[in-house]
Every structure is written in C-alpha cells, then in structure tokens.
Protein backbone atom coordinates (compact mmCIF):
# COMPACT_ATOMS: atom_id res chain seq x y z
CA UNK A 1 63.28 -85.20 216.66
CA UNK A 2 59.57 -86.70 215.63
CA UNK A 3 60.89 -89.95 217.31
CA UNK A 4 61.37 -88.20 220.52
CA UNK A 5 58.23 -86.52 220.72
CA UNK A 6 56.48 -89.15 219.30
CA UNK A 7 54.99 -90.01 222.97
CA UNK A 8 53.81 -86.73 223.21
CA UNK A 9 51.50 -86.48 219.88
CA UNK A 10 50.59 -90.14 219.66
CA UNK A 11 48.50 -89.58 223.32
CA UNK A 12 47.10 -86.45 221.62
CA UNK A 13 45.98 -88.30 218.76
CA UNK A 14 44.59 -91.15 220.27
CA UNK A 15 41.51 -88.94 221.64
CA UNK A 16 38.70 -88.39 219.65
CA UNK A 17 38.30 -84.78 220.28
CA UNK A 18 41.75 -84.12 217.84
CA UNK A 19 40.93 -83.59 214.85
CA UNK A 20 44.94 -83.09 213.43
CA UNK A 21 48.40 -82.94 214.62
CA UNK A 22 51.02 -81.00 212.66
CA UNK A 23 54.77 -80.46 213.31
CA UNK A 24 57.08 -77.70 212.31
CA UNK A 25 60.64 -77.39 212.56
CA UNK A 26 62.79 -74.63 212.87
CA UNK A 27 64.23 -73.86 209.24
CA UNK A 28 66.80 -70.98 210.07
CA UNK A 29 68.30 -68.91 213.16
CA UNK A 30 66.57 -67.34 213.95
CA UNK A 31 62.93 -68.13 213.32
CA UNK A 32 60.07 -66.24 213.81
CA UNK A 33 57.74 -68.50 212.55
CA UNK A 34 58.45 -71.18 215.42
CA UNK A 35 59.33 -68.19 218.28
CA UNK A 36 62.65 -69.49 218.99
CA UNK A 37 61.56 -72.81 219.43
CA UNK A 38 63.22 -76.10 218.00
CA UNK A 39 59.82 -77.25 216.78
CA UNK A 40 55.78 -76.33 217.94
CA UNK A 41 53.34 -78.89 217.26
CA UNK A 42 50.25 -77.90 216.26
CA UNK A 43 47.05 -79.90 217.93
CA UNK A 44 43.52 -79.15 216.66
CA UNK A 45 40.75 -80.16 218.52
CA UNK A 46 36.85 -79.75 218.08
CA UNK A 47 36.50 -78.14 221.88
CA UNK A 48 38.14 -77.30 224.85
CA UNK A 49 37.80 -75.63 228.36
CA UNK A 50 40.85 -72.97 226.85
CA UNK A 51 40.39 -72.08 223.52
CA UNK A 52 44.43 -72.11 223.37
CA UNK A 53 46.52 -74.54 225.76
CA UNK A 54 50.52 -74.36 225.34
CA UNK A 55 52.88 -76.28 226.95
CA UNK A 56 56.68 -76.02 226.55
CA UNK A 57 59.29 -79.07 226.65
CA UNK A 58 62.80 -79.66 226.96
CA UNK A 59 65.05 -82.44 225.21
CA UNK A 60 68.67 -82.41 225.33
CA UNK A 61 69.77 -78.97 224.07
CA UNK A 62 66.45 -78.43 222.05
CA UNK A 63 62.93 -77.34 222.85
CA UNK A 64 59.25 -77.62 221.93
CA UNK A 65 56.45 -76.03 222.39
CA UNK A 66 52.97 -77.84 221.81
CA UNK A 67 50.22 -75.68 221.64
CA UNK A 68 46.72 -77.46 221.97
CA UNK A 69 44.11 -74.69 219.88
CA UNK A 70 40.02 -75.24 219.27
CA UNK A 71 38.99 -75.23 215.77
CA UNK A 72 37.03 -72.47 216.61
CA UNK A 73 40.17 -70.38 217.58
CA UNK A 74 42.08 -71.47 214.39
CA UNK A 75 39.23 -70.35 212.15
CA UNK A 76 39.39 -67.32 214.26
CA UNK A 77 43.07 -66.32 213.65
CA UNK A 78 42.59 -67.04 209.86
CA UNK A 79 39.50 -64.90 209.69
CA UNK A 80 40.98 -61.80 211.98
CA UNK A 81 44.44 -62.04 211.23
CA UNK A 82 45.24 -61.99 215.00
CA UNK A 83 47.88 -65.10 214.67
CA UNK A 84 49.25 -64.71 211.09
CA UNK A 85 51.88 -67.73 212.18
CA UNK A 86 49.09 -69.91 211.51
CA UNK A 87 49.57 -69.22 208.17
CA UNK A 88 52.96 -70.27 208.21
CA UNK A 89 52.54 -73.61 210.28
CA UNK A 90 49.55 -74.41 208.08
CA UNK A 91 51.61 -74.03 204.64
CA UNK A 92 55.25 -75.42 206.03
CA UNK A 93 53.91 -78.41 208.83
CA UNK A 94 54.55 -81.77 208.30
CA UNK A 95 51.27 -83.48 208.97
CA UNK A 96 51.21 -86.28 211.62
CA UNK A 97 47.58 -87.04 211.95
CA UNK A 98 45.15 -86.46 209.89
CA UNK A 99 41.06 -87.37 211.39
CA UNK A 100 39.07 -87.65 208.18
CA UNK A 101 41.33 -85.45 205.92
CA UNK A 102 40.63 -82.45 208.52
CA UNK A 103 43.84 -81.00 207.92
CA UNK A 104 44.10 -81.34 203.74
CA UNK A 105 40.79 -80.21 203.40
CA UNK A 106 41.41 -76.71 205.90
CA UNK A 107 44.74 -76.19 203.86
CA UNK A 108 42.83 -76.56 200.37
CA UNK A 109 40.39 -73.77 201.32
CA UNK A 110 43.14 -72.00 202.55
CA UNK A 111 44.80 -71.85 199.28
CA UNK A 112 41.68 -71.53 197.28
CA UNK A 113 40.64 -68.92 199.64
CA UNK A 114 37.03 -68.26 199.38
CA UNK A 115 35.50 -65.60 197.67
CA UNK A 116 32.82 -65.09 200.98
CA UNK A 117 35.90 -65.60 203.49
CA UNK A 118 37.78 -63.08 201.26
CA UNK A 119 35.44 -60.72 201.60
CA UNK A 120 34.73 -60.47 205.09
CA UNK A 121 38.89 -59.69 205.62
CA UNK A 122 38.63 -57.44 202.68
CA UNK A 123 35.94 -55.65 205.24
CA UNK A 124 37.82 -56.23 208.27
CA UNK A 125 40.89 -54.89 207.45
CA UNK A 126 39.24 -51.70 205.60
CA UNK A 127 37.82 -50.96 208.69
CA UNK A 128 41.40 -50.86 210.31
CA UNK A 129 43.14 -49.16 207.98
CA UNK A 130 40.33 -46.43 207.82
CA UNK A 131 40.96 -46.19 211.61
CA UNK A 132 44.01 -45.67 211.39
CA UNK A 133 44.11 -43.11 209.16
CA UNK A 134 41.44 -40.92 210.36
CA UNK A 135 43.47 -41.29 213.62
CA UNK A 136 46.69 -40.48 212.34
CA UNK A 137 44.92 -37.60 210.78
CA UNK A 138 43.65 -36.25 213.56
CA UNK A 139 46.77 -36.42 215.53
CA UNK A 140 48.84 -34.82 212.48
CA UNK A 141 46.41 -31.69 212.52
CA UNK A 142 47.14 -31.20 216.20
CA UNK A 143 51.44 -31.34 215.19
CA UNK A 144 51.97 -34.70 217.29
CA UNK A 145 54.42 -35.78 214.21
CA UNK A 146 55.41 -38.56 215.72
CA UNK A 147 52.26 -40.02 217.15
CA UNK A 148 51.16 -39.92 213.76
CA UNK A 149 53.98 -41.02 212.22
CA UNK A 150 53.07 -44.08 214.29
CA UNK A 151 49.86 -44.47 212.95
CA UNK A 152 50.62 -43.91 209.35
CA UNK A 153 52.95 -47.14 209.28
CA UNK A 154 50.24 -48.92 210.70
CA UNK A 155 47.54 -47.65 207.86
CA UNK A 156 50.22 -48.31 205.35
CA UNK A 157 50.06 -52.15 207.02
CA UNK A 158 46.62 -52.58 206.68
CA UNK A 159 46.56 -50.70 202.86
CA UNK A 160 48.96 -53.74 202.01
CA UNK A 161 47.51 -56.24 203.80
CA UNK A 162 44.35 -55.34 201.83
CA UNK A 163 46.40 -55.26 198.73
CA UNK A 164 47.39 -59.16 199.27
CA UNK A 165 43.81 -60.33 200.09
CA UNK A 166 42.13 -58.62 196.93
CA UNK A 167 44.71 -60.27 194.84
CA UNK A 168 43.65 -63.47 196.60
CA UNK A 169 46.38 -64.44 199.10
CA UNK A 170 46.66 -64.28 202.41
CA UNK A 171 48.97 -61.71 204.26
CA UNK A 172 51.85 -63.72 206.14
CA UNK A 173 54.43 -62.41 207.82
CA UNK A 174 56.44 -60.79 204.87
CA UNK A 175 53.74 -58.80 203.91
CA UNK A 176 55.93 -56.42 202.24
CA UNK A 177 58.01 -59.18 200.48
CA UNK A 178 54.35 -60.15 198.90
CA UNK A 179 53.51 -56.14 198.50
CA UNK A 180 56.69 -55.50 196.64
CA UNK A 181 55.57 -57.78 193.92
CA UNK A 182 51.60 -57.10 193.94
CA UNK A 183 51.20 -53.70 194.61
CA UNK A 184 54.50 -51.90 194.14
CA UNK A 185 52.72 -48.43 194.50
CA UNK A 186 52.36 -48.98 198.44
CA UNK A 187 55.32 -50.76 198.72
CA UNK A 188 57.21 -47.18 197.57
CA UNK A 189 55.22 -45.24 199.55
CA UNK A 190 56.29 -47.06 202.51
CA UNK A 191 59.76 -46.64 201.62
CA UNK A 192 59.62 -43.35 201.19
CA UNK A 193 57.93 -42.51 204.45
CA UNK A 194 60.67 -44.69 206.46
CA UNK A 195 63.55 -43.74 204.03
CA UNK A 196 63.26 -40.22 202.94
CA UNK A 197 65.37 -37.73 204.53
CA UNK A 198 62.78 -34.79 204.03
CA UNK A 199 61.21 -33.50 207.85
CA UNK A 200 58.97 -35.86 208.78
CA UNK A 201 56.15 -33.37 208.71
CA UNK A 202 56.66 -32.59 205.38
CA UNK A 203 56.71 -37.17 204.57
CA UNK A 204 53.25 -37.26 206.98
CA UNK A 205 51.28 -34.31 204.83
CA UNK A 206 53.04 -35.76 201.13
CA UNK A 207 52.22 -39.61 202.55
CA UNK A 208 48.26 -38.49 203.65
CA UNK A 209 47.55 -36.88 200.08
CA UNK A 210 49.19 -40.07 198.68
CA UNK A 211 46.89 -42.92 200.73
CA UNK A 212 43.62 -40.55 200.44
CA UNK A 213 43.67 -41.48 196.67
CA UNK A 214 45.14 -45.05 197.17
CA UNK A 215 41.71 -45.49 199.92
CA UNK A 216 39.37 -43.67 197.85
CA UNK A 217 39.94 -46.20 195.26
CA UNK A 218 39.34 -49.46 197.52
CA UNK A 219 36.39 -48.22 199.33
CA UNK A 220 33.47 -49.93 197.23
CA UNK A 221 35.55 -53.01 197.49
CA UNK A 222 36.60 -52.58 201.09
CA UNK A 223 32.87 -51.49 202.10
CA UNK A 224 31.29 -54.52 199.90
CA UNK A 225 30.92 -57.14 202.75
CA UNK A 226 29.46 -54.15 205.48
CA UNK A 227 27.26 -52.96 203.13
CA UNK A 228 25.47 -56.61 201.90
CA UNK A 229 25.04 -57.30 205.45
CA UNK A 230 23.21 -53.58 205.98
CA UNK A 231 21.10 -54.38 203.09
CA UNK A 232 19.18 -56.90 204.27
CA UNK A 233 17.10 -54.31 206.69
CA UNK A 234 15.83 -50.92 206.26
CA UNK A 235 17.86 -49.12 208.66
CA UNK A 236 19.68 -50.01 211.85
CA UNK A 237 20.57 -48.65 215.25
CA UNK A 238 24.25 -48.79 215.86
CA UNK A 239 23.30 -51.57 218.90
CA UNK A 240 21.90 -53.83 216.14
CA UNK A 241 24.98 -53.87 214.13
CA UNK A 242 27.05 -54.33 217.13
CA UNK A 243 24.61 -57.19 218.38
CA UNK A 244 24.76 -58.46 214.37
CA UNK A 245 27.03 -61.79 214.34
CA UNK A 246 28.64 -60.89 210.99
CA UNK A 247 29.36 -57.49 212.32
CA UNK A 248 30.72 -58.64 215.62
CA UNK A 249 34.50 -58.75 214.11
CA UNK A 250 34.25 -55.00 213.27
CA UNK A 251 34.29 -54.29 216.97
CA UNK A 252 35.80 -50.71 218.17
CA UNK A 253 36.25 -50.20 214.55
CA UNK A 254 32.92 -50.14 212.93
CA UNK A 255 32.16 -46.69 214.13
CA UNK A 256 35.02 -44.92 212.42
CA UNK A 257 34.19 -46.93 209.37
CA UNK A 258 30.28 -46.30 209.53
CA UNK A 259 31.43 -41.95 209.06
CA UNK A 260 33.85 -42.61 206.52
CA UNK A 261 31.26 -44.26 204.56
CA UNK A 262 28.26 -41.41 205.65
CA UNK A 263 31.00 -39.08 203.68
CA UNK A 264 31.54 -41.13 201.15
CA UNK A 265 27.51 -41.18 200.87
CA UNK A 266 27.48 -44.91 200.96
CA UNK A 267 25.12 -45.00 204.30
CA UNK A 268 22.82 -42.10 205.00
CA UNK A 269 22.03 -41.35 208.39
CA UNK A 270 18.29 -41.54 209.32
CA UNK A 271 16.94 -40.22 212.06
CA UNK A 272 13.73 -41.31 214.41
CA UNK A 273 12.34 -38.99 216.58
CA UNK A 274 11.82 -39.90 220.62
CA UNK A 275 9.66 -38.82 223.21
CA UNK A 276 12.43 -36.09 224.18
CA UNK A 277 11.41 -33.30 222.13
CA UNK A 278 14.57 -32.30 219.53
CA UNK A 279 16.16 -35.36 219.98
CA UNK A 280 15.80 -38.46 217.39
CA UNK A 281 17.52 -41.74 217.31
CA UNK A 282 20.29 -42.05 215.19
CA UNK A 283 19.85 -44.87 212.75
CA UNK A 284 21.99 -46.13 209.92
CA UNK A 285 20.48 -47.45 205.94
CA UNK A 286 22.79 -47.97 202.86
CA UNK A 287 21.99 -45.25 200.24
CA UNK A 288 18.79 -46.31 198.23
CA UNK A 289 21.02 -45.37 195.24
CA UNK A 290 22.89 -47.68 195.57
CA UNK A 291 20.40 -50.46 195.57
C-alpha cells in the first residue's frame, strides 16, 4: 500500500513547508479511527491558505484519504479536544518523514504531557462540564426529562474526560475504556444512568446529587488555570477576559463557569459605578482570600 502512494507523499515531502508525513492503516472493520478509510495520511505543514485540506483517493478496491493540516490546527485539536483522532494517528502512524525530528519530538510531549498544557484542558473541559450541568439542571427543574437526560451524558463525558487528564493522559476515543480503570466511580455512575431500569426522573435527580459532590471536589483543580490567569490584574470586565488570549478557548463557556465559581466564592463580583445613576459595571477579581 505505502508503495502505491508513495508518489503521493514523496511530492508532499519534498516542499519545505512539511514539516512530517505519517501513515495509518486500517487495523479492524470497521475503524473509526481511519473513518472507513483504507489508510489517511497525515501531512503537517508550518502554514497554509486552509488550515485543513483533505483529499480522497481511489486504488483498486481500497481508498485513502490525505488530509494536509497546519501545525497550528494540530496543536489546536490537541489543546481543545475538537479532533480526538489525532490522538490516535499520532500514537498508531507509521512515520514517513520526519523534518528535524518534528514528529518524535510532538509525540514525546504528547506522552509526557505537560504540566502547563495539562492544565489549560483541565480548565477547558471544567468549563464544559459545568455547562452542561447547570444546563441539564435547569432543564430537569422545568420536567424536560429527556432534554436533560441529554445533557447529563454529556456532563458525565466531560467529568471523565477530566478524570483522564488529571491522571495525566489524554482522553481518546475510549474514554470510558480508560475511565473504567482510573476513575471507576464515574464509570458506575454512567452505567447506572444508561442501565438502570428505575424512571428516568427518578436516575436524573439520584445522578445530579451524585455529580454535585463528584464537581465540588474538582473545582480548585478544574478552576486552577482560570484563576492564575485572573490573578495577574485587579479585576476585569467580562470583554477583557473574552479579548484575553489564554481565555479565548473558554468561549460561550466562560460565563457559566465565571457564576459557578462567584458561588463557589472563588471570584467576587465588583462593581464600578457609571455615569447612569444606579447602574455600575460589572467587573470580575479572584477572592483576595485566596491570594
């Protein structure tokens, strides 16, 4: 199969803007981790006019897909989580070019996983799973069982997902394979929400009381990277965080997160009057008790 597309990656790696080339094969039918495909090869490159580029091929009764990504948007996927394949290709590629060790050297801080990189997912995914639950929450108070059954799997997602990262991995597809054997508190619960034959209101209010303990007990350690960034200024309109480049991952989430922790009395809301008489601007600080 390499020989066949070796025309393919040998023009790819003949240009000084890729940095690697790495091929992965289809292990098993049927495979997730190549999306049906035969094989993807995996070009990195320092820049681009598309951050990701795919094109598909056909050879005999195989296929390929070759999908041309900027080093930006790879550092991207690892830091959000948005293409947890990466993971995958990264660990289980065979490597076909290598510019300046590029390739070893991103799969050795991959595995070592960086305490700094580590903590900004710890953060991100917080933020999610806080979202998530306040929503779910919300919609359980109002009886939409359903809706919030929806939104309780995906809390119990991000709980494990934050589960895998604290123990120093990253989350890859099998979360729950990797849950099962870290954490197997949340594993259960997720059983029993999906497997229990009680009424599903009765799993929803049993399952909230359950992850309200299970998130109180993460939230210094899911707050940690938010909070050292807030530090570094006395207080901060919510358009400063949003404008703040370490912040700029937290996106739609960071306002949900920013009341959970006001309740938790991690960040205290300050509040600076303007000309409009009665009506101050609403300004953010981390709890001086803290510091």
């Amino acid at each position: 199969m390499e020989d066949i597309l070796r025309p393919i990656y040998q023009e790819r790696a003949g240009q000084l803007n890729t940095l690697g080339v790495l091929m992965v094969e289809k292990r098993q039918k049927p495979s997730q981790t190549t999306d049906t495909f035969d094989v993807i090869l995996l070009v990195i490159v320092k820049e681009a006019e598309q951050p990701i580029f795919i094109k598909h091929y056909s050879f005999g009764e195989k296929k390929a897909a070759m999908h041309i990504v900027t080093e930006a948007q790879v550092h991207e996927w690892i830091l959000l989580g948005t293409n947890r394949k990466i993971f995958e290709w990264l660990h289980h590629a065979k490597i076909i070019f290598d510019r300046n060790e590029y390739i070893e050297n991103l799969i050795t801080e991959l595995n070592e996983f960086p305490f700094n990189g580590r903590k900004v997912k710890l953060g991100l995914e917080f933020a999610k799973l806080i979202r998530r639950y306040v929503d779910g929450k919300a919609l359980f108070e109002q009886k939409l069982f359903l809706d919030a059954y929806n939104h309780v799997v995906h809390s119990l997602h991000h709980l494990a997902r934050l589960a895998v990262i604290d123990n120093g991995l990253h989350p890859e597809l099998t979360v729950w394979h990797q849950v099962k054997l870290i954490e197997p508190e949340i594993y259960k619960l997720y059983e029993e929400l999906v497997n229990s034959e009680e009424p599903l209101e009765k799993r929803l209010e049993l399952l909230f009381l359950a992850s309200e303990f299970l998130i109180h007990s993460r939230t210094n350690m899911g707050s940690s990277h938010l909070l050292g960034v807030l530090s570094a200024k006395d207080y901060w309109t919510f358009n400063e965080m949003m404008d703040e480049k370490e912040l700029n991952p937290y996106s739609v989430d960071l306002s949900v997160l920013l009341e959970y922790l006001i309740d938790r009395h991690l960040i205290e809301v300050v509040n600076i009057e303007t000309k409009g008489r009665g009506v101050c601007h609403r300004c953010y600080r981390v709890n001086k008790k803290l510091s």
